[in-house]
N, C-alpha and C. Protein backbone atom coordinates (compact mmCIF):
# COMPACT_ATOMS: atom_id res chain seq x y z
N UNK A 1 -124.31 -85.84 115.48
CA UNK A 1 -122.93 -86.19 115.35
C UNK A 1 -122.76 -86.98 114.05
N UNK A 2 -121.89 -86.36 113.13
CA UNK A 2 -121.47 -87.08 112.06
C UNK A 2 -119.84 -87.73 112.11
N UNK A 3 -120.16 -89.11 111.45
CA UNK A 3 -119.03 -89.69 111.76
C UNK A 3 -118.87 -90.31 109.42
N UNK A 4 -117.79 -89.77 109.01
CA UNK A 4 -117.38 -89.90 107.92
C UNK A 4 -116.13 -90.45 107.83
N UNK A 5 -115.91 -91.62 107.11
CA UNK A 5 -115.21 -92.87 106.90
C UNK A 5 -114.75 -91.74 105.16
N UNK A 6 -113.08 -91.72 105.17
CA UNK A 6 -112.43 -90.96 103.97
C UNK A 6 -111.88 -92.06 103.46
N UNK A 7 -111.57 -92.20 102.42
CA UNK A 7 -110.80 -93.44 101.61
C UNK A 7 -109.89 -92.41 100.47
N UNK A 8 -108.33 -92.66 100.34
CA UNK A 8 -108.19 -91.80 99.10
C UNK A 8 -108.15 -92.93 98.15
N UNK A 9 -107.65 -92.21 96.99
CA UNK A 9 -107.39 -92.80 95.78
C UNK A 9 -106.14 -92.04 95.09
N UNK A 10 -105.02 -93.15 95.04
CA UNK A 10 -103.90 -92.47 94.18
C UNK A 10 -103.73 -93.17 92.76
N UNK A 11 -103.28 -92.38 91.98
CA UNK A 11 -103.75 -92.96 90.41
C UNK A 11 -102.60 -92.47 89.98
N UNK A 12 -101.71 -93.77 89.56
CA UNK A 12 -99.93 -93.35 88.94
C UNK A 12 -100.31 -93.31 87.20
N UNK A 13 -99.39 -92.54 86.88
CA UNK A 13 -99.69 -92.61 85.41
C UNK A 13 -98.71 -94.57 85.07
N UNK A 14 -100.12 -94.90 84.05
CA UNK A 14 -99.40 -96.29 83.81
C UNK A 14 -99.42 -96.46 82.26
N UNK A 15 -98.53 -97.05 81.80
CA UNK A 15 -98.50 -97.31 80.23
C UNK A 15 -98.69 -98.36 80.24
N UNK A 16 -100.15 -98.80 78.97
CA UNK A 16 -100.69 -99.73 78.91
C UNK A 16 -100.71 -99.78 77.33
N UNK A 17 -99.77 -100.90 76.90
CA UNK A 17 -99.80 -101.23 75.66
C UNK A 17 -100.76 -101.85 74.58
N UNK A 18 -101.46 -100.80 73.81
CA UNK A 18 -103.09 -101.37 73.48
C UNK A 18 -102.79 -101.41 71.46
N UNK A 19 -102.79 -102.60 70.79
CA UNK A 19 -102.61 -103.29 69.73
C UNK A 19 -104.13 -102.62 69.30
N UNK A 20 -103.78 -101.86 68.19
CA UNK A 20 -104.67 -101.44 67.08
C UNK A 20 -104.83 -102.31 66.07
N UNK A 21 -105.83 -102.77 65.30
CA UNK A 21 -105.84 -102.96 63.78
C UNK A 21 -106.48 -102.26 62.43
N UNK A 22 -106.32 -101.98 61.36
CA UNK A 22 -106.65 -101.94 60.78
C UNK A 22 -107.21 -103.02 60.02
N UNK A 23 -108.47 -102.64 59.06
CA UNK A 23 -109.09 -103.57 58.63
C UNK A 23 -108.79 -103.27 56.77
N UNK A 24 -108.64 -103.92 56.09
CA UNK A 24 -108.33 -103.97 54.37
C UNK A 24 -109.36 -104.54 53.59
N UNK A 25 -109.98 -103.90 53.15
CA UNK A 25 -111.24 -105.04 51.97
C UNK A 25 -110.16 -105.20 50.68
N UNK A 26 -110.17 -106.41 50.45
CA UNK A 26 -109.62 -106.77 49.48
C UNK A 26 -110.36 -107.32 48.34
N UNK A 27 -110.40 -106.81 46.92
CA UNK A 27 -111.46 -107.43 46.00
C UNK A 27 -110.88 -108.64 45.46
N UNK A 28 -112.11 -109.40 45.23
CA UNK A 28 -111.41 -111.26 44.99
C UNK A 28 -112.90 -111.06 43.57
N UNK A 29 -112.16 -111.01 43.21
CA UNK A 29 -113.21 -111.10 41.45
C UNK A 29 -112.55 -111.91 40.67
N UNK A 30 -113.53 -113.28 40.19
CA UNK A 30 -113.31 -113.88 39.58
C UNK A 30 -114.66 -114.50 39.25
N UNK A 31 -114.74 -115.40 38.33
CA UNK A 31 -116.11 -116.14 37.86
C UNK A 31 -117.05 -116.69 39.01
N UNK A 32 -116.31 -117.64 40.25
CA UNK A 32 -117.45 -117.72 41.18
C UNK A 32 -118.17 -116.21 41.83
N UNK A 33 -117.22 -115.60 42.26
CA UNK A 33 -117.88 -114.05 42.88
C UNK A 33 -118.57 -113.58 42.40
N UNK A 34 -118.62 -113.54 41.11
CA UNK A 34 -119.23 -112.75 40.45
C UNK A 34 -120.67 -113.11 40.40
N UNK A 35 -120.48 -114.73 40.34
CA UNK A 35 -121.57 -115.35 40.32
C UNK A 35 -122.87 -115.53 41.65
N UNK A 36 -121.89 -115.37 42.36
CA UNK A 36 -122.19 -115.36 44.21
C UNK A 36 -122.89 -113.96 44.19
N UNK A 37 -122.34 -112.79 43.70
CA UNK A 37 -122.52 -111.62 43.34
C UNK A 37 -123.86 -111.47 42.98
N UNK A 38 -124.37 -112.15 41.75
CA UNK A 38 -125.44 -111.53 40.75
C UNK A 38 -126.85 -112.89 41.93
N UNK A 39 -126.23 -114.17 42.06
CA UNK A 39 -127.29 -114.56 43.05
C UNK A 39 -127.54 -114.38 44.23
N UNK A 40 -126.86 -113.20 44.65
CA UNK A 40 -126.95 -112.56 46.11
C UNK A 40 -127.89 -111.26 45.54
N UNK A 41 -128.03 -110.76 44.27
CA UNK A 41 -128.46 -109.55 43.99
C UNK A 41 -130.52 -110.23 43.44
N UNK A 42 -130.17 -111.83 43.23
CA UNK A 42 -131.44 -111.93 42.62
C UNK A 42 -132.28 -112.08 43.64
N UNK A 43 -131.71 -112.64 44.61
CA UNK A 43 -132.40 -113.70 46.31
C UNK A 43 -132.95 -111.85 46.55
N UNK A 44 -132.56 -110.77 46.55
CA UNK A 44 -133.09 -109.89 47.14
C UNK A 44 -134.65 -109.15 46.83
N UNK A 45 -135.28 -108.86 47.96
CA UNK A 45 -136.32 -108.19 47.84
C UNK A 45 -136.40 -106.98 47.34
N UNK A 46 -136.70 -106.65 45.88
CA UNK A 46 -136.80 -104.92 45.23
C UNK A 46 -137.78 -104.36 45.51
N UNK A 47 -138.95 -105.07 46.55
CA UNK A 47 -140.15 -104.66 46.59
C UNK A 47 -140.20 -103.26 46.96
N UNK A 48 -139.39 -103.02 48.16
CA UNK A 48 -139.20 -101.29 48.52
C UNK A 48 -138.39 -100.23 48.00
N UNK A 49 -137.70 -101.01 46.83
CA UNK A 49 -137.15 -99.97 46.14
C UNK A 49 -138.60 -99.29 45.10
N UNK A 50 -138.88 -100.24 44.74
CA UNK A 50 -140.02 -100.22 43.37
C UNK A 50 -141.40 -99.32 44.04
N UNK A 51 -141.66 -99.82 45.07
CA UNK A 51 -142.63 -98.55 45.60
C UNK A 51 -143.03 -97.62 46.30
N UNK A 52 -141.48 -97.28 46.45
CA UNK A 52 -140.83 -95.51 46.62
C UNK A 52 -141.73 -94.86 45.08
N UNK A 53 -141.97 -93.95 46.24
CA UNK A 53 -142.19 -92.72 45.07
C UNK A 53 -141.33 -91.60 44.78
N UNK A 54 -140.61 -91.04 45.81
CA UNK A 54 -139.15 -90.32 45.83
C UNK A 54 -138.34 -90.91 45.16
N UNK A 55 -137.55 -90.29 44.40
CA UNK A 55 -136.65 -90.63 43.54
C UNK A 55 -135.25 -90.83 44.64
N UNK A 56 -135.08 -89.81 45.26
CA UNK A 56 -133.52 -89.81 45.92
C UNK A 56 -133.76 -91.11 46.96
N UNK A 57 -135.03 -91.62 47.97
CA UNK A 57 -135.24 -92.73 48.53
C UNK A 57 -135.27 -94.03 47.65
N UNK A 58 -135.47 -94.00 46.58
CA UNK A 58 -135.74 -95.19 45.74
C UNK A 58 -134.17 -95.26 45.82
N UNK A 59 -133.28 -94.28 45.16
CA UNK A 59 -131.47 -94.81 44.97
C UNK A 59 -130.79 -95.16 45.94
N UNK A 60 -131.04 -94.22 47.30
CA UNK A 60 -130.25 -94.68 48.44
C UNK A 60 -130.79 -96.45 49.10
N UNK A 61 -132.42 -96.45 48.76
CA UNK A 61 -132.73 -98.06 49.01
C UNK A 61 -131.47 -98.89 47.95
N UNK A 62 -131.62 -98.93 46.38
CA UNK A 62 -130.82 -99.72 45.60
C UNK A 62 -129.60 -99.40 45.79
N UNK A 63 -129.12 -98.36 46.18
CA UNK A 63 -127.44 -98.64 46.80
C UNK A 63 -127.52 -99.25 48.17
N UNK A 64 -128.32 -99.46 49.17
CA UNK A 64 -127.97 -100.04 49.99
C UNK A 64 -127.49 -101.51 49.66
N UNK A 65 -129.13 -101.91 49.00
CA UNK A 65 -129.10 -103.30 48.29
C UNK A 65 -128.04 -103.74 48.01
N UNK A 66 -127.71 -102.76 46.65
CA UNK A 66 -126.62 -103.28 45.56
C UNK A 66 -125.21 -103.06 46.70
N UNK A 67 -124.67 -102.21 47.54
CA UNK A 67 -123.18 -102.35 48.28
C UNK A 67 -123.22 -103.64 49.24
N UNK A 68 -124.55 -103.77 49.87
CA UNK A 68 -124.51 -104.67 50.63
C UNK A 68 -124.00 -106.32 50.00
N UNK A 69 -124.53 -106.45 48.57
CA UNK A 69 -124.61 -107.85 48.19
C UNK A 69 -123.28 -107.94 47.51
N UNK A 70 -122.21 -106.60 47.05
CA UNK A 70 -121.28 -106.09 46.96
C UNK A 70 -120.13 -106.78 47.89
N UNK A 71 -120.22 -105.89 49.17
CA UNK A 71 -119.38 -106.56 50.08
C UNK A 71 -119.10 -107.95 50.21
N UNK A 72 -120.24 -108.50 50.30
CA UNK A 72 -120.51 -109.95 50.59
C UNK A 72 -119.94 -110.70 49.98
N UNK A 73 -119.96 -110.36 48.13
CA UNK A 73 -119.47 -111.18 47.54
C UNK A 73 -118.30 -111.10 47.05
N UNK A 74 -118.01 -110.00 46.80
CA UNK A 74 -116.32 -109.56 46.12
C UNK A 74 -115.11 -108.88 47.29
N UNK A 75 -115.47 -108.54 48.13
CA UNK A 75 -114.73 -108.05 49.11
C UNK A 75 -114.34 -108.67 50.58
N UNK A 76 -113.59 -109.24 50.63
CA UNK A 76 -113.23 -109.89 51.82
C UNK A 76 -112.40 -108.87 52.71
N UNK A 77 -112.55 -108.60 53.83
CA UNK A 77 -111.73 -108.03 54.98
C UNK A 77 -110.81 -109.07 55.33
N UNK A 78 -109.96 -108.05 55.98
CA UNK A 78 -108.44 -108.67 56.23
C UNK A 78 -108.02 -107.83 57.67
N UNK A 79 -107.79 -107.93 58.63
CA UNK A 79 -106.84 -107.32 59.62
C UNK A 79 -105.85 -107.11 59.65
N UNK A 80 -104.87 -106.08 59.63
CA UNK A 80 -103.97 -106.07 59.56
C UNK A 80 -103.24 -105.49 61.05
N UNK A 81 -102.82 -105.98 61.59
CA UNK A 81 -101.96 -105.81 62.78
C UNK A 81 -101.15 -104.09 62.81
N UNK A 82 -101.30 -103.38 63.19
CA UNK A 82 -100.19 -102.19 63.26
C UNK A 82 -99.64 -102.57 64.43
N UNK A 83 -98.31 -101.76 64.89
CA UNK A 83 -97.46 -101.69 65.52
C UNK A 83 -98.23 -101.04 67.45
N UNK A 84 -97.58 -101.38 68.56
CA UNK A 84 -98.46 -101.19 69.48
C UNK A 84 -98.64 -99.86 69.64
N UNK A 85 -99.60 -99.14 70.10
CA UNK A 85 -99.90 -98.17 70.46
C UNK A 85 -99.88 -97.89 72.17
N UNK A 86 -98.86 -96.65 72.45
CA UNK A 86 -98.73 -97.04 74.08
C UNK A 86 -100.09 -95.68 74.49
N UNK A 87 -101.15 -95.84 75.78
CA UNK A 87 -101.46 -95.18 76.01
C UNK A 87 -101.15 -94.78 77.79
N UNK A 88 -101.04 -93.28 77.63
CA UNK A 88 -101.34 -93.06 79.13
C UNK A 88 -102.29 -92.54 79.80
């Protein structure tokens, strides 16, 4: 003898107002950044760029390097609020 316990589930469509942002890098270049810039580029380790033997691995290592110390120093993010987004 089986004895089974049913439960439903009703699911209304609901609008739920969900706030997006966008994000803005904004470049701030001026004499400190720049400076922040070139001693964020010296503090770094070239050791694994320098003993790659692949050429295309050696560039994608020094662009990592070089965007990373990039961001950091000249580019500040910003949020920018858009308008709400309704989902259902």
């Amino acid at each position: 003898m089986l004895n089974h316990d049913a439960q439903l589930l009703k699911l209304e469509k609901t609008i739920v107002p969900i706030r997006e942002s966008t994000f803005c890098y904004v470049g701030n270049i001026n004499g400190c950044t720049i400076y922040e810039f070139k001693c964020k580029l010296s503090m770094e380790s070239w050791e694994d760029v320098f003993k790659e033997s692949d050429t295309n691995v050696t560039f994608n290592k020094f662009l990592n390097i070089y965007f990373k110390s990039l961001m950091f120093a000249l580019l500040k993010a910003y949020i920018i609020p858009s308008t709400d987004i309704t989902h259902v």
